[in-house]
Protein backbone atom coordinates (compact mmCIF):
# COMPACT_ATOMS: atom_id res chain seq x y z
CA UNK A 1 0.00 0.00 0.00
CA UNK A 2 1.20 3.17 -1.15
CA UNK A 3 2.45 5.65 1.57
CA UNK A 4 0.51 9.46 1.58
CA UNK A 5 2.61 12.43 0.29
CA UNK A 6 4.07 14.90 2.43
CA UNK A 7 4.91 18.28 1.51
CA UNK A 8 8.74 19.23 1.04
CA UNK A 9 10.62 19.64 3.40
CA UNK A 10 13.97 21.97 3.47
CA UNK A 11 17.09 20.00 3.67
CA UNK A 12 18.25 18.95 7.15
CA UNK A 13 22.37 19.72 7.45
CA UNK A 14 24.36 16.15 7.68
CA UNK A 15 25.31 16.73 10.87
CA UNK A 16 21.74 17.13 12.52
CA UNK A 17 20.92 13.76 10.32
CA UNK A 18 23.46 11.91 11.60
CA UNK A 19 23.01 12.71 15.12
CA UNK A 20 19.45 12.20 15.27
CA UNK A 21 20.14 8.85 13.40
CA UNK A 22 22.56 7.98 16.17
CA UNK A 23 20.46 8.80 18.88
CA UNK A 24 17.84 6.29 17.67
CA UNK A 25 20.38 3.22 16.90
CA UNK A 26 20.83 3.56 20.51
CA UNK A 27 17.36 4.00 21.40
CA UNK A 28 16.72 0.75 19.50
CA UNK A 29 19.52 -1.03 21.17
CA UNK A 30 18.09 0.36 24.97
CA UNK A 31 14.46 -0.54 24.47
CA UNK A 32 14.59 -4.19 21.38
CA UNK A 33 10.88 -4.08 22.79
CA UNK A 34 9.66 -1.02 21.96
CA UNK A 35 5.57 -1.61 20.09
CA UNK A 36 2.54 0.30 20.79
CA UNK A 37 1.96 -0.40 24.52
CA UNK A 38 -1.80 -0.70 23.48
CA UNK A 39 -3.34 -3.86 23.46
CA UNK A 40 -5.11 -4.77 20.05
CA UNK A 41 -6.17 -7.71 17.70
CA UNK A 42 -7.22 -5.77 14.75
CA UNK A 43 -7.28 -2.46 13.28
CA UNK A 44 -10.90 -1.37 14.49
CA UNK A 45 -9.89 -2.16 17.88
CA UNK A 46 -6.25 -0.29 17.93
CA UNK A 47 -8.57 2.72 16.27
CA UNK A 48 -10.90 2.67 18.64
CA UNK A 49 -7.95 2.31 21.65
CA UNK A 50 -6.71 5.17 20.18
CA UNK A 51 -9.24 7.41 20.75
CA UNK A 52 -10.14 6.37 23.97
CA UNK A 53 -6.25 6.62 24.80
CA UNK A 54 -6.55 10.52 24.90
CA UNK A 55 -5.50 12.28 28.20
CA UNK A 56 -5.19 8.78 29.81
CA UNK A 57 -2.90 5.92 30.28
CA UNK A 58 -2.82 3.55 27.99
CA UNK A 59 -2.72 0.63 31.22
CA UNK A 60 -6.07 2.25 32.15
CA UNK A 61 -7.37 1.89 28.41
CA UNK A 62 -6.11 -1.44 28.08
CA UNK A 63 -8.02 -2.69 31.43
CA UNK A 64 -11.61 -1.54 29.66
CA UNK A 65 -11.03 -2.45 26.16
CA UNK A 66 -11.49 -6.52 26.52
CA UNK A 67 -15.13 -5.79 28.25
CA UNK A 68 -15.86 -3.51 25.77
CA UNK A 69 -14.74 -5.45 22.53
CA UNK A 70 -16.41 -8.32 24.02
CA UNK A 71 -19.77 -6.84 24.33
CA UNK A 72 -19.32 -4.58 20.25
CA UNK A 73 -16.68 -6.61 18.71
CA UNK A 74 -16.89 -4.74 14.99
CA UNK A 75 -18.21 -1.26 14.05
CA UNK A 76 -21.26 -2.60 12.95
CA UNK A 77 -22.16 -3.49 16.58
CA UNK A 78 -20.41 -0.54 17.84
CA UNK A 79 -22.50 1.70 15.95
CA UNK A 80 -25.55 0.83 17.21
CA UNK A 81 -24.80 0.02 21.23
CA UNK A 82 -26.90 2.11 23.79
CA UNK A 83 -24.72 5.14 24.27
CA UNK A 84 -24.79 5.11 28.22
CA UNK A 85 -24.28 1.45 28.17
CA UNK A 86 -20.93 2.53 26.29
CA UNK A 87 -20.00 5.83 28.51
CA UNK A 88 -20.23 3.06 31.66
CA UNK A 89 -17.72 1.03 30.35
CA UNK A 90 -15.09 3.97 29.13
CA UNK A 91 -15.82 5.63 32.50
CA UNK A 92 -12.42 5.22 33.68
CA UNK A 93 -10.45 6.45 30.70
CA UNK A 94 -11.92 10.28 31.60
CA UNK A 95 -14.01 12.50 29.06
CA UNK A 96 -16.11 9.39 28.55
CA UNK A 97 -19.08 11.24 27.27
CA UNK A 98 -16.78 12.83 24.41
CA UNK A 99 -14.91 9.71 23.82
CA UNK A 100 -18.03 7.81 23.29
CA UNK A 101 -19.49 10.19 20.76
CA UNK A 102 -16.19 9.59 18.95
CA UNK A 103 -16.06 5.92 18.97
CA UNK A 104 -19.81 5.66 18.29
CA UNK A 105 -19.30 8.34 15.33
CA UNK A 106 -16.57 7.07 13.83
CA UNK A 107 -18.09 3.53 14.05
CA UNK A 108 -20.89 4.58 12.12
CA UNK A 109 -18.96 6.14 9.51
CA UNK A 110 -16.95 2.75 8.98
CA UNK A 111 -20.66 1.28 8.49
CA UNK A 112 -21.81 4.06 6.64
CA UNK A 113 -18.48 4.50 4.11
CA UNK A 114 -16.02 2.13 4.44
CA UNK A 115 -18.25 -1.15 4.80
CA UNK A 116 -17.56 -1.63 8.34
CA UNK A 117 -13.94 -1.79 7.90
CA UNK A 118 -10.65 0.30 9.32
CA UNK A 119 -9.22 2.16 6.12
CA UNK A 120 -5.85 2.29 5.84
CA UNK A 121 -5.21 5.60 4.18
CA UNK A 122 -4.63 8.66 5.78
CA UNK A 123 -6.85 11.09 4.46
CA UNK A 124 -9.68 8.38 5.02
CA UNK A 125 -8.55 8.16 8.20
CA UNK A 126 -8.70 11.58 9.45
CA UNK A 127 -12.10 12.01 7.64
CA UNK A 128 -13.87 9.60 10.78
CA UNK A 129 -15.17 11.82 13.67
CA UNK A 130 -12.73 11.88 16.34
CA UNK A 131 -9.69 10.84 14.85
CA UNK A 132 -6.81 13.09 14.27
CA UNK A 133 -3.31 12.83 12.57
CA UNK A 134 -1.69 11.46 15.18
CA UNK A 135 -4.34 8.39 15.63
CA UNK A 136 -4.18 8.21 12.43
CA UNK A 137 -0.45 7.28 12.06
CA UNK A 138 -0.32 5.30 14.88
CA UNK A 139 -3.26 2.81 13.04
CA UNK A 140 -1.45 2.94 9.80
CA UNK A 141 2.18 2.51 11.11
CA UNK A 142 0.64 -0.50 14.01
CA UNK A 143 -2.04 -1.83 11.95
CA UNK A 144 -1.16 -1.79 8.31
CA UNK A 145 2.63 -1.30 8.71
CA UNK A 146 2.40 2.13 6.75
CA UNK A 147 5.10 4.11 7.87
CA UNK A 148 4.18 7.09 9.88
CA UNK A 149 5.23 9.55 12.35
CA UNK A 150 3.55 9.64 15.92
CA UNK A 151 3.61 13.20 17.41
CA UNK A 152 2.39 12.87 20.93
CA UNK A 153 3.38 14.06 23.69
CA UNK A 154 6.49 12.51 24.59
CA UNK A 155 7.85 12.59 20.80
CA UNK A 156 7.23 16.48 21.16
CA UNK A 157 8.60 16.66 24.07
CA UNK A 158 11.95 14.79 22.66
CA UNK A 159 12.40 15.69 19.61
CA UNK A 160 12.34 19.26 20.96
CA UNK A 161 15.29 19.02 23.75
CA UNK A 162 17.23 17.29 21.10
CA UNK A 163 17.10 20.17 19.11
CA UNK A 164 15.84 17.98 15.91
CA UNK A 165 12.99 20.76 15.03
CA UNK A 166 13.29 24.07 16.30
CA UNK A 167 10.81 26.07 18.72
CA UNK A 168 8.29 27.61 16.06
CA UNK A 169 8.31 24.09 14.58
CA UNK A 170 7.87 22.31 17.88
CA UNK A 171 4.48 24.53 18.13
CA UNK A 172 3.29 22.51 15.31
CA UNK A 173 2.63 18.77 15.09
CA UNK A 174 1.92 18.60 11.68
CA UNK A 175 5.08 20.74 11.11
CA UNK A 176 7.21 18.15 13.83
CA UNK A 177 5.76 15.19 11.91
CA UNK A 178 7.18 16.18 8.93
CA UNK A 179 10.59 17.96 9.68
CA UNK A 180 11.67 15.06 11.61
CA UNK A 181 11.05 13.05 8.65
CA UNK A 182 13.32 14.34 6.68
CA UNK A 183 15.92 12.95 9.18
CA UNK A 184 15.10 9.09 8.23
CA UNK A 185 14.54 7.15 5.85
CA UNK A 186 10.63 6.58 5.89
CA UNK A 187 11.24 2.67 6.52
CA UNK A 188 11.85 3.73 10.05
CA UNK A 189 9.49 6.19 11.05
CA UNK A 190 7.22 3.67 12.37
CA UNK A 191 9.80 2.04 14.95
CA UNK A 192 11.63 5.47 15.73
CA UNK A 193 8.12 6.45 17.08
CA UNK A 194 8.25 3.48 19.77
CA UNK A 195 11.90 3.99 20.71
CA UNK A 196 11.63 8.03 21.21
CA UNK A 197 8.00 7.22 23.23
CA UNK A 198 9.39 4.69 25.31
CA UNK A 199 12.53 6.92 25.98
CA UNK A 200 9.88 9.45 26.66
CA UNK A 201 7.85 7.49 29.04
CA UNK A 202 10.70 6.15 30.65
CA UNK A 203 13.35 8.38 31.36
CA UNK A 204 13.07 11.38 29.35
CA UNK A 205 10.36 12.62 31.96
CA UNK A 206 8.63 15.96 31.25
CA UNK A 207 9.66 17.40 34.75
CA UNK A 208 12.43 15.36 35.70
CA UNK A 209 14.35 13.72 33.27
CA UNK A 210 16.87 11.35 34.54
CA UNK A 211 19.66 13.04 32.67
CA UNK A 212 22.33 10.99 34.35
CA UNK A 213 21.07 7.57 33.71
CA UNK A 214 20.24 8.44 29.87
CA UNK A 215 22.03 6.35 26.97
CA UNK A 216 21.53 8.76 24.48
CA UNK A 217 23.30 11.69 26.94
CA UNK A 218 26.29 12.69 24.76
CA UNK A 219 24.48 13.54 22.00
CA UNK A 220 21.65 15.42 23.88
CA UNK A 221 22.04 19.53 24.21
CA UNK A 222 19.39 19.43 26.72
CA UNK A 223 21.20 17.69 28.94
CA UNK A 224 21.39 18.79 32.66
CA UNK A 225 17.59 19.19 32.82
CA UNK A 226 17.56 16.21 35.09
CA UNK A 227 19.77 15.07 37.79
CA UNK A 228 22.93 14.10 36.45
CA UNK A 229 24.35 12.23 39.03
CA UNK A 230 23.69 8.12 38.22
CA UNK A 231 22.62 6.43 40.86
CA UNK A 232 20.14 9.81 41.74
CA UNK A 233 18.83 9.87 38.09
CA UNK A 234 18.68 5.67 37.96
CA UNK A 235 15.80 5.95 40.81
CA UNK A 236 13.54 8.10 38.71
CA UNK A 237 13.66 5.26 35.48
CA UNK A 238 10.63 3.54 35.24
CA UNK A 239 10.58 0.24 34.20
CA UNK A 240 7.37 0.80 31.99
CA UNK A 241 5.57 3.44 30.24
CA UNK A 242 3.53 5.21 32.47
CA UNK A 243 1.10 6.91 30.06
């Protein structure tokens, strides 16, 4: 399947290339499990995990997604369960009511367009109601092994301290998604995503990263926003993702 078109992006210099290319054969070597840390069998589900992953953990979303995906395993069923019945289930995950319009809209329009079934293009994608670039990338690069480029959170957050996109760019995800890009080769957008998130979620913390314990350190020009000492910055890794 053919991967969507990005604009053009200026040249990145050599050096920047080769850093950020170093920083994530490391990455890879540090975390050889990296995935998507939510639990799926199929791309409806990871779509609809997604969504309901927003401003939550995904440990939280994966504890509520077997009870619902037993009760509407397909979009079909999805898109006609009793709303409240739904926003019971999702309770936990936070902003249930909203996330339920989403999952119950964009269920429908799988029904209604797409005969019930997860496309796996990106401007089909982003067309369903609730589901955004960055839900979008993670179904194609997770689900249909499309390359794409995740920007949540964390990956902001990184990509950002390592001085890979600058700070007008950084205010921009769609502007991050594709500057960083142009730094790999597109057959490893997909896995530099899970490295740089699990980095993220691990030590890279927003307040306190645990700049002394960090593997990636020498090539970082953030460095010294955490504790630098080892065995204080070693105490605040986590051994998994905590959102």
């Amino acid at each position: 399947m053919p991967a969507e078109s990005t604009p053009a992006t200026t040249r990145p210099a050599t050096s920047l290339v080769r850093r950020a290319r170093k920083i994530n054969r490391v990455l890879a070597q540090t975390y050889p499990d990296a995935r998507c840390e939510l639990d799926f069998e199929n791309p409806f589900q990871l779509l609809v995990a997604t969504v309901l992953s927003a401003q939550t953990t995904d440990r939280r979303v994966n504890a509520i997604t077997p009870t619902l995906f037993t009760a509407y395993p397909d979009a079909a069923a999805l898109a006609g369960a009793d709303r409240a019945a739904v926003e019971e289930i999702i309770r936990p995950t936070g902003f249930f009511r909203a996330k339920t319009e989403s999952i119950l809209g964009l269920s429908s329009a799988l029904v209604e367009r797409f005969d019930g079934e997860v496309p796996g293009r990106l401007g089909d994608l982003v067309s369903l109601p609730g589901v955004g670039r960055k839900t979008a990338n993670v179904v194609l690069g997770n689900a249909f092994d499309v390359p794409g480029i995740t920007v949540d959170t964390h990956f902001a957050r990184l990509v950002r301290r390592w001085e890979w996109v600058d700070e007008a760019t950084a205010k921009d995800p769609v502007k991050t998604e594709h500057a960083v890009g142009a730094l790999f080769p597109r057959s490893d957008w997909t896995m530099l995503c899970h490295h740089v998130i699990w980095h993220g979620r691990r030590r890279c913390h927003a307040r306190v990263p645990a700049c002394g314990a960090c593997p990636v350190a020498q090539w970082c020009p953030s460095y010294g926003l955490g504790p630098t000492d080892p065995e204080v910055a070693e105490a605040l890794v986590t051994t998994q993702g905590p959102a």
